[in-house]
Protein backbone atom coordinates (compact mmCIF):
# COMPACT_ATOMS: atom_id res chain seq x y z
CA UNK A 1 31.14 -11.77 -4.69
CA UNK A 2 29.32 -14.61 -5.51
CA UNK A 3 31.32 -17.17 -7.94
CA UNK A 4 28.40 -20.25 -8.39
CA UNK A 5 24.94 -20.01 -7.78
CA UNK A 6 21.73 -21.89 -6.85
CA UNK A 7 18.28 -20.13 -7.88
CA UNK A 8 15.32 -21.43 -6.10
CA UNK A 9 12.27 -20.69 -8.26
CA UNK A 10 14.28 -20.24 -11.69
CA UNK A 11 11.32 -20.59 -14.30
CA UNK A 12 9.74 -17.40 -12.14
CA UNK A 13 10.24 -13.83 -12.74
CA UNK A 14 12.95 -12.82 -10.62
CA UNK A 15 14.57 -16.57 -11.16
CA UNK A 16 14.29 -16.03 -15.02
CA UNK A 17 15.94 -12.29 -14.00
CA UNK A 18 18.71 -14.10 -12.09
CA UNK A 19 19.80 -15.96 -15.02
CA UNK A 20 20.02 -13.15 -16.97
CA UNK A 21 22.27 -10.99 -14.50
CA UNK A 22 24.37 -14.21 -13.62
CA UNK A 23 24.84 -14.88 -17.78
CA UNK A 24 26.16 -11.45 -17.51
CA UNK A 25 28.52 -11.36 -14.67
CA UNK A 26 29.88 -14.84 -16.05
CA UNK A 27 28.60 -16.60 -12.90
CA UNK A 28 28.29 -21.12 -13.06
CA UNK A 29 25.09 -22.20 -11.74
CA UNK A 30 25.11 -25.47 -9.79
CA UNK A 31 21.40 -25.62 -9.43
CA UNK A 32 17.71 -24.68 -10.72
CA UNK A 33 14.33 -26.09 -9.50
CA UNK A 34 10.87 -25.15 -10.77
CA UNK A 35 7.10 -25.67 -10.47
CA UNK A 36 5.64 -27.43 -13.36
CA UNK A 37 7.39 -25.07 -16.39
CA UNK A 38 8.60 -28.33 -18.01
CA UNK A 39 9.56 -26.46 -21.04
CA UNK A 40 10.85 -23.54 -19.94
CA UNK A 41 12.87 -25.83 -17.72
CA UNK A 42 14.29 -27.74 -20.28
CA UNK A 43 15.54 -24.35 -21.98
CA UNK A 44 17.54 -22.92 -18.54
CA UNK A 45 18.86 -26.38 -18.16
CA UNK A 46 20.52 -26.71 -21.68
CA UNK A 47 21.81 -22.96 -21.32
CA UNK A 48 23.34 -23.14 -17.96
CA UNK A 49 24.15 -27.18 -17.56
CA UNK A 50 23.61 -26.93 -13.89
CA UNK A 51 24.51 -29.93 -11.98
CA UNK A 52 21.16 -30.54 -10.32
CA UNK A 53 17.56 -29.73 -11.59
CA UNK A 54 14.53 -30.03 -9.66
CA UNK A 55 10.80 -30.21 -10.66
CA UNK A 56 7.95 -30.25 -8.01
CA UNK A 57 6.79 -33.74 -8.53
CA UNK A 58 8.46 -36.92 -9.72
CA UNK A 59 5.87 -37.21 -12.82
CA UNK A 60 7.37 -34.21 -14.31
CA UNK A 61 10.96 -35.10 -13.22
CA UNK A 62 10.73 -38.31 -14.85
CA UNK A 63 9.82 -35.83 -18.21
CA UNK A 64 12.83 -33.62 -17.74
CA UNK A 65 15.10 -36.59 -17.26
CA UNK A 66 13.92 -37.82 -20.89
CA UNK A 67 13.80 -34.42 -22.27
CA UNK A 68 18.10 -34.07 -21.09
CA UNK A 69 18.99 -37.62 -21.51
CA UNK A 70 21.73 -36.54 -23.85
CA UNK A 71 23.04 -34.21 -21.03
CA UNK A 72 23.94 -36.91 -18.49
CA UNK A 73 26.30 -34.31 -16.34
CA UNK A 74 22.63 -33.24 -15.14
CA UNK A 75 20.90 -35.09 -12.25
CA UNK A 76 17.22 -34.44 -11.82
CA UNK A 77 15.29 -34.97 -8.37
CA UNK A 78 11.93 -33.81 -7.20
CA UNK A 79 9.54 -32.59 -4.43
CA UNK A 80 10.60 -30.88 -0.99
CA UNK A 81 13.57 -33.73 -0.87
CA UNK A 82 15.23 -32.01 -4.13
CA UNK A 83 14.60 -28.37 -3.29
CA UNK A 84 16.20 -28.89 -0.29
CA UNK A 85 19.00 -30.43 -2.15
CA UNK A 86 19.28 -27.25 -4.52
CA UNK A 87 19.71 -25.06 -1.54
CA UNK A 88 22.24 -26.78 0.36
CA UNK A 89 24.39 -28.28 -2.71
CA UNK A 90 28.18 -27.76 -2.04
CA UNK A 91 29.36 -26.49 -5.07
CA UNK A 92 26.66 -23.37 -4.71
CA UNK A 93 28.34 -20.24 -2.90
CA UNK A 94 25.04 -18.04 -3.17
CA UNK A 95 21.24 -19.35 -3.07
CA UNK A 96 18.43 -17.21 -5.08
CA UNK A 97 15.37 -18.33 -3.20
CA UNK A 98 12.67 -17.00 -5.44
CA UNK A 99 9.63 -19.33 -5.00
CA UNK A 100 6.91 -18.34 -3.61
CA UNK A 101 5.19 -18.54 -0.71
CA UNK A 102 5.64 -20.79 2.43
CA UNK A 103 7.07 -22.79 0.22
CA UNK A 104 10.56 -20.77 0.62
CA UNK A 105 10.77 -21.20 4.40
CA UNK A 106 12.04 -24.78 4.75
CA UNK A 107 15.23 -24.41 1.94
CA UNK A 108 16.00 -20.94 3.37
CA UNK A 109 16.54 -22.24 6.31
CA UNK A 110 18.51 -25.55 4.64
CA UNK A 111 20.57 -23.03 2.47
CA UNK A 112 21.24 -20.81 5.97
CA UNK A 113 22.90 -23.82 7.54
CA UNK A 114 24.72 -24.71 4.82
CA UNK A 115 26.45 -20.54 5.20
CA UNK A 116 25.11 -19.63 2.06
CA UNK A 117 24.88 -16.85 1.00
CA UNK A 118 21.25 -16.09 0.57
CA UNK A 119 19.72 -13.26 -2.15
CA UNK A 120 16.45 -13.43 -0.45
CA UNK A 121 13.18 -12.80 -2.82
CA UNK A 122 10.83 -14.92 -0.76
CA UNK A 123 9.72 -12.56 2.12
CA UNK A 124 7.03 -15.13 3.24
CA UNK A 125 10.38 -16.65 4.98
CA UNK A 126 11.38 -13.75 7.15
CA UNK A 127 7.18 -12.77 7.37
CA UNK A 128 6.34 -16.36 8.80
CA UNK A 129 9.92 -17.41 10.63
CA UNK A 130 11.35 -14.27 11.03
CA UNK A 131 12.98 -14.48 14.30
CA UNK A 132 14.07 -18.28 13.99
CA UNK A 133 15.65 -17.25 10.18
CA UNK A 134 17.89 -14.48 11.38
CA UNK A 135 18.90 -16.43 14.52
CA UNK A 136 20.11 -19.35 11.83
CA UNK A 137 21.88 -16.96 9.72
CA UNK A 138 23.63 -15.31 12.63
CA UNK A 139 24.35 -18.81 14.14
CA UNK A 140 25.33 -20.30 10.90
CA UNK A 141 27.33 -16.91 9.78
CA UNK A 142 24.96 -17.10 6.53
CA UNK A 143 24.73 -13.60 4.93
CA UNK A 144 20.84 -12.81 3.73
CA UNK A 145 21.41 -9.92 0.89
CA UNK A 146 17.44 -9.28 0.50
CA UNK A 147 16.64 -8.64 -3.52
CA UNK A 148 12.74 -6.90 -3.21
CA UNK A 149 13.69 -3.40 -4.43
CA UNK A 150 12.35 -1.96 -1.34
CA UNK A 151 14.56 -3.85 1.04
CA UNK A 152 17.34 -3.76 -1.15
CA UNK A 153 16.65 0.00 -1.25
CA UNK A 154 17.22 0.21 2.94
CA UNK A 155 20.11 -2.08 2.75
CA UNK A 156 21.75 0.11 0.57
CA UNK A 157 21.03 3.51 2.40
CA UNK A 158 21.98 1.32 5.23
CA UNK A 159 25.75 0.75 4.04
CA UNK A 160 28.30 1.88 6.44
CA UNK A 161 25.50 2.70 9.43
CA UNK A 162 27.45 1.15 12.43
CA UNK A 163 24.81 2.06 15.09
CA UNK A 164 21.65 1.26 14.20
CA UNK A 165 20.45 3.74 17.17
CA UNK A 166 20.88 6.79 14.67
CA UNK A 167 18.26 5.28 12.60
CA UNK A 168 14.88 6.68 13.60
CA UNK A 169 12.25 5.18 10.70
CA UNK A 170 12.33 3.32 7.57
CA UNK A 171 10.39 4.48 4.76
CA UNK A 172 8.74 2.07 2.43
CA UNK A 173 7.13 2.84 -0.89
CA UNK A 174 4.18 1.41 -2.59
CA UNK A 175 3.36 1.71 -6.20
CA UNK A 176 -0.37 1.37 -4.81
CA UNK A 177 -0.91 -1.42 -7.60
CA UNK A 178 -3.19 -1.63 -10.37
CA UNK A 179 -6.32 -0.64 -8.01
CA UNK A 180 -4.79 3.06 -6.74
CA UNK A 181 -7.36 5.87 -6.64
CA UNK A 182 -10.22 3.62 -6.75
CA UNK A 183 -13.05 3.34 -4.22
CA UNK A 184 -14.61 0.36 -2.58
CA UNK A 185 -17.73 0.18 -4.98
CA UNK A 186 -15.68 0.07 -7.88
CA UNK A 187 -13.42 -2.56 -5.76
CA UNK A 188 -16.38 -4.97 -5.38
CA UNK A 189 -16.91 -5.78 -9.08
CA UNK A 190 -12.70 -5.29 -9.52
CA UNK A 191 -11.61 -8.92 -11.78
CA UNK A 192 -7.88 -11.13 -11.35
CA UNK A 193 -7.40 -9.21 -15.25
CA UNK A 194 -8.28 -6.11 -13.84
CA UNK A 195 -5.38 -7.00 -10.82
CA UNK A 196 -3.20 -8.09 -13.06
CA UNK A 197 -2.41 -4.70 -15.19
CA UNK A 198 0.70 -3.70 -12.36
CA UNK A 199 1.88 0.00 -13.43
CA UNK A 200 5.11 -0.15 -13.12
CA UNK A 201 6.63 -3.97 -12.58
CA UNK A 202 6.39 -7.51 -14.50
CA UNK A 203 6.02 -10.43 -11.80
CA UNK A 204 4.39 -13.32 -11.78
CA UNK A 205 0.48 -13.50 -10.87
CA UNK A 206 0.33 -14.12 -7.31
CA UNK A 207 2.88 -11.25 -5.92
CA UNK A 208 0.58 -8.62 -8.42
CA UNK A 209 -2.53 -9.84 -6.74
CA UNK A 210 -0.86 -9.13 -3.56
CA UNK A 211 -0.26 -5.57 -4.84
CA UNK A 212 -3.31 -4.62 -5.65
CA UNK A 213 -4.61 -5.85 -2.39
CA UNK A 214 -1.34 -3.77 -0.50
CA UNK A 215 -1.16 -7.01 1.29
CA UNK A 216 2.10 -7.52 -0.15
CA UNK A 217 3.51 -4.09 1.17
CA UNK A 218 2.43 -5.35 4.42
CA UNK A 219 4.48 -8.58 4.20
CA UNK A 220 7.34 -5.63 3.53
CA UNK A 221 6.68 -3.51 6.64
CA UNK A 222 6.92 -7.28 8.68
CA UNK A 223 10.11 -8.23 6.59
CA UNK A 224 11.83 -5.34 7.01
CA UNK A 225 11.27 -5.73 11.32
CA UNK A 226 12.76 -8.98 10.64
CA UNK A 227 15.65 -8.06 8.64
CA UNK A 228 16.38 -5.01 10.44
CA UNK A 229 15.76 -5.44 13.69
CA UNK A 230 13.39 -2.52 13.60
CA UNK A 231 9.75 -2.08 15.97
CA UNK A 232 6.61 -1.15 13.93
CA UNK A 233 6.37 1.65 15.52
CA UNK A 234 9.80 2.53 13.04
CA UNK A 235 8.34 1.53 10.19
CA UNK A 236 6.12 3.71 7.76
CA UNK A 237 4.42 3.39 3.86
CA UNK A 238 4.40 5.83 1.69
CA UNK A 239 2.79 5.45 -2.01
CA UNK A 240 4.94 6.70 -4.43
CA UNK A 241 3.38 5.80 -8.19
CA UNK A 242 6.40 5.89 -9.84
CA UNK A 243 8.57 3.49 -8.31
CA UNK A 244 11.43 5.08 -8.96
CA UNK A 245 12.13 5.65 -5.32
CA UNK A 246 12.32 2.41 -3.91
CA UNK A 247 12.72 3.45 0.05
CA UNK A 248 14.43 5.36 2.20
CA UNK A 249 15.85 5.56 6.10
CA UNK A 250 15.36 8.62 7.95
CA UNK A 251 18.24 9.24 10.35
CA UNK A 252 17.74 10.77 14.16
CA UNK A 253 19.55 14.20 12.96
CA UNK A 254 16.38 14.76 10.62
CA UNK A 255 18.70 13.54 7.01
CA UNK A 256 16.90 10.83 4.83
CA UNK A 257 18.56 8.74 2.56
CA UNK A 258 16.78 7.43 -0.37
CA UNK A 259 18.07 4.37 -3.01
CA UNK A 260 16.46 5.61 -6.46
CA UNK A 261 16.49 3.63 -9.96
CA UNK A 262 14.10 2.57 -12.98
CA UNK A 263 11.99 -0.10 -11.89
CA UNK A 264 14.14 -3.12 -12.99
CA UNK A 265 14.65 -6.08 -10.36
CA UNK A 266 17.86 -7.13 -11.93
CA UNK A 267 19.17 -4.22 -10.18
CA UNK A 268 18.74 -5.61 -6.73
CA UNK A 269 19.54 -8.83 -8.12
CA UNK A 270 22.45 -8.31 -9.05
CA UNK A 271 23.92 -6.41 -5.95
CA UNK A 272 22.86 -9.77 -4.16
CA UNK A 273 25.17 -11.38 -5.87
CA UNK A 274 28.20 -9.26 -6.43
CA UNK A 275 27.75 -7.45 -2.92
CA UNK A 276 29.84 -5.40 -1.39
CA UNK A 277 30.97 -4.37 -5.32
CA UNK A 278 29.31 -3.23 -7.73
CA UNK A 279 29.08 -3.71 -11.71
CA UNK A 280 27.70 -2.89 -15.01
CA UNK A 281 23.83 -3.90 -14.77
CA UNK A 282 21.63 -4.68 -18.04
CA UNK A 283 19.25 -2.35 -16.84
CA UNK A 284 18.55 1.07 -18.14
CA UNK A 285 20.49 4.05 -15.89
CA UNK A 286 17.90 6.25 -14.50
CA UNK A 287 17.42 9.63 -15.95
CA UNK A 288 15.91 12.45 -13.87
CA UNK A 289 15.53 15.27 -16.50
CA UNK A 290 12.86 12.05 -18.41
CA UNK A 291 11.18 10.20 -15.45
CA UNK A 292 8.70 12.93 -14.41
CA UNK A 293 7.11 14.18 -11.12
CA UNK A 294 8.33 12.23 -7.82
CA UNK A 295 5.17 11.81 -5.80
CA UNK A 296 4.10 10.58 -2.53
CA UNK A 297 1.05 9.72 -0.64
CA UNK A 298 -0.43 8.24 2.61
CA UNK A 299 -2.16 4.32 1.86
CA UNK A 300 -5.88 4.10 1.84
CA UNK A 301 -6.10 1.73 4.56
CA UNK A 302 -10.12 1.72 4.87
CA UNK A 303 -10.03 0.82 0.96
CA UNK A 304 -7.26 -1.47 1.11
CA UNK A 305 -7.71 -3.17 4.57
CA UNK A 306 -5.44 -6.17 3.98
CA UNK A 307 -2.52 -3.77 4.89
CA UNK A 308 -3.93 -2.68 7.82
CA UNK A 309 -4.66 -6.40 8.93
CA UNK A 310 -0.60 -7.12 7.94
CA UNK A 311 0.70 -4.04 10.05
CA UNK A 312 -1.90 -5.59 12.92
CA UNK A 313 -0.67 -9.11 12.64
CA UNK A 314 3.10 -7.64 12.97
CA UNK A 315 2.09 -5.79 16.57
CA UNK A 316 0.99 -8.90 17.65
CA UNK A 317 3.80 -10.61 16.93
CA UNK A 318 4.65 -14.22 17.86
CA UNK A 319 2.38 -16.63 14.69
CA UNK A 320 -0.02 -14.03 14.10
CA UNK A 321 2.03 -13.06 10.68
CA UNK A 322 2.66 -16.95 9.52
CA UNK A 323 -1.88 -16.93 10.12
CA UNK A 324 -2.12 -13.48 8.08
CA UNK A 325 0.51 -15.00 5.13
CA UNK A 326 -1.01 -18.42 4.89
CA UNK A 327 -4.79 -17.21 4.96
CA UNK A 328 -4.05 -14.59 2.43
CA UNK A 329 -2.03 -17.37 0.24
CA UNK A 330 -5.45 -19.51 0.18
CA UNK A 331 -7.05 -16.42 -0.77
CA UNK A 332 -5.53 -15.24 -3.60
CA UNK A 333 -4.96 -17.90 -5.31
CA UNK A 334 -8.69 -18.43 -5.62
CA UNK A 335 -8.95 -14.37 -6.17
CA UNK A 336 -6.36 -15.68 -9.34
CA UNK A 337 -9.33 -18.70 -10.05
CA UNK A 338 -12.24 -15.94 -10.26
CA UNK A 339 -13.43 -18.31 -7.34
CA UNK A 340 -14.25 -15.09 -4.69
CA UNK A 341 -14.19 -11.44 -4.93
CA UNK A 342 -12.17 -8.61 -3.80
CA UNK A 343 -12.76 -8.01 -0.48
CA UNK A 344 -13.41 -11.91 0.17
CA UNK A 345 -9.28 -11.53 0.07
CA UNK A 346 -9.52 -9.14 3.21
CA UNK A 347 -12.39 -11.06 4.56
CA UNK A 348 -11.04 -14.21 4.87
CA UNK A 349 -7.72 -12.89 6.35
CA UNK A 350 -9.97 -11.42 8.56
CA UNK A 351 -11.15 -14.48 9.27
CA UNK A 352 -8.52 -16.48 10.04
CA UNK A 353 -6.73 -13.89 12.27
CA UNK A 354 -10.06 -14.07 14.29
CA UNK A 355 -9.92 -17.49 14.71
CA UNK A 356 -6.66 -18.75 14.89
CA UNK A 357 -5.04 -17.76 18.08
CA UNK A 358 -1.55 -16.62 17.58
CA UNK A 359 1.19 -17.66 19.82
CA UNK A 360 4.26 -16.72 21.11
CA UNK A 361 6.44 -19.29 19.70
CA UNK A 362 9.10 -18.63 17.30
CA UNK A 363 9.88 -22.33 16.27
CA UNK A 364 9.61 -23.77 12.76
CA UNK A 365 6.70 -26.55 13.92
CA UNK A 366 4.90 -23.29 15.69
CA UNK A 367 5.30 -21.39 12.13
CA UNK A 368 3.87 -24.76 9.67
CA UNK A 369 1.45 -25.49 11.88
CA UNK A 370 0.16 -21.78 12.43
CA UNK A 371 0.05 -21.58 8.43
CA UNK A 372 -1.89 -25.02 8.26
CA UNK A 373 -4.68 -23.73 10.67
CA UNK A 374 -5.17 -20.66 9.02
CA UNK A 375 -4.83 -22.22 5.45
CA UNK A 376 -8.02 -24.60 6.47
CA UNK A 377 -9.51 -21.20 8.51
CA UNK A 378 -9.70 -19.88 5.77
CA UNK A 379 -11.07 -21.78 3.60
CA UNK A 380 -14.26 -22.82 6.34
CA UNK A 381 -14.81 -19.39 5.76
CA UNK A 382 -15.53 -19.42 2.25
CA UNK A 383 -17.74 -22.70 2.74
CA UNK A 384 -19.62 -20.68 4.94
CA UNK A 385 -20.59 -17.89 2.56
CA UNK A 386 -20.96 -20.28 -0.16
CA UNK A 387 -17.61 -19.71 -2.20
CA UNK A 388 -16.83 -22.77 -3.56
CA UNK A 389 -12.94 -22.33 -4.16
């Protein structure tokens, strides 16, 4: 069980989550870092009195060192040199990394060498570095617990498999996102508000985007290859509105396992940090005879292409899914500035798959600078059919 923790990301949903399971389980925190949440910074800082605290640039590190200068047991740093500080501090056990975005890879990987434990909640890691990450961590003998639901959902039904032979598919299920049921006129006229209304789960802008798109499920089917050492070909998505089935393995003799529970991160959360026991959770218990109809369904991928583009990217293998992850970062963050349309998100993936040629390479410099090429792929693209983003 984890004793002191390190959250990567902790002004974020699932960071601000992790501070409320680790309050809970009595847990020290040695470290937090953040975007630009100044204020919100300032707050977790004074609660938890970590030893380090990190803000993205030294402008607004200077501002938090002012704001705690009557907490001088707390030592504030900035940019990439401080977040890679956070993950690999020596007091930390366990590292949350919950930032998002290629911006995750580089401390993973510091935190990994380091043998942290690591409650993973950044899949753009395993989705852009997949091969190189689990290589560290079995090199390094760092454990990666992941904390998405869905993955935490195999993991579990997972527990005590010794041959992963008997496994013959994982199951993956999508809420569908705000956008399920609707067709590709209503799509082209679909607004970031309109994105933004998730069913069932409270994140932060840029992963809800991603569901309504169903790109994000495809960075799932890639980070579950990754974590589990599992072919595409083994991998299926299933949308299931509820989300109170999270996923499930199917076993050669025909039995499925299934991990079910109220949509509520801090459940996954916390078994990343207390793993292999379990505790009281904050979260409501799940009650069958209340929660309604289960339901499943196949994915609409002619409506909702950018999953079909994922699963693509993750046959070809090699940097094809560090092009498809940094193209569709560009892209929806200007979806989230009301800068391009819908499917402009699919196109310009599109795009940048195109033209980017993916290699074989599984090194970190292969990975940044597949992600940089598609990153300025992309946005040529949108210069070209006049989207100024």
């Amino acid at each position: 069980m984890s004793r002191v923790i390190s959250v990567l990301g902790s002004t974020g949903s699932i960071g601000r989550q992790t501070l409320d399971v680790a309050e809970k389980l009595g847990l020290r925190v040695a470290a937090l870092t953040c975007g630009t949440q100044l204020q919100r910074m300032e707050a977790q800082c004074r609660t938890f009195r970590p030893l380090l605290a990190v803000m993205a640039d030294e402008t607004l590190a200077r501002q938090l060192r002012d704001r705690l200068s009557d907490l001088p047991g707390i030592r504030v740093a900035s940019g990439e040199a401080g977040l890679l500080e956070a993950a690999s501090l020596p007091e930390a056990d366990t590292v949350i990394t919950a930032v998002v975005g290629m911006l995750g890879l580089k401390p993973t990987l510091a935190a990994i060498r380091a043998g942290k434990r690591i409650g993973l909640a950044n899949k753009e890691t395993l989705v852009c570095a997949g091969e190189l990450v689990m290589a560290e961590a079995e090199r390094c003998g760092a454990e990666i617990i992941p904390v998405d639901s869905e993955h935490s959902a195999i993991f579990q039904c997972l527990m005590g498999n010794q041959d992963r032979g008997e496994v013959k598919r994982l199951i993956l299920t999508a809420s569908g996102g705000a956008f399920y049921g609707w067709t590709r006129a209503q799509l082209q006229t679909a607004t970031k508000d309109q994105a933004l209304r998730h069913p069932n789960w409270t994140m932060g802008p840029k992963i809800t985007v991603d569901c309504a798109t169903l790109v994000n499920k495809g960075l799932e089917f890639i980070e579950a290859m990754r974590l589990y050492d599992m072919t595409p070909e083994q991998i299926s998505i299933v949308i299931h509105r509820q989300s109170i089935v999270h996923s499930l393995v199917e076993y050669r003799d025909g039995a499925m396992l299934a991990q079910l529970g109220v949509p509520d991160m801090r459940i996954p959360i916390q078994l990343a940090l207390t793993y292999p026991h379990r505790q009281e959770n904050p979260a409501q218990a799940l009650d069958l005879l209340s929660c309604g109809p289960l339901t499943f369904a196949a994915p609409d991928l002619e409506t909702f292409p950018c999953l079909g583009l994922a699963m693509d990217a993750a046959r070809v293998g090699g940097t094809a899914c560090a092009i498809l992850n940094g193209a569709n970062e560009v892209a929806a963050a200007a979806y989230l500035r009301d800068k391009i349309g819908f499917y402009d998100i699919s196109d310009g993936i599109s795009a940048a798959l195109d033209q980017v040629p993916a290699v074989q390479d599984t090194s970190l410099e292969a990975a940044l600078d597949a992600d940089r090429q598609a990153r300025a792929a992309v946005e040529a693209y949108y210069r070209r059919i006049g989207k100024v983003i």
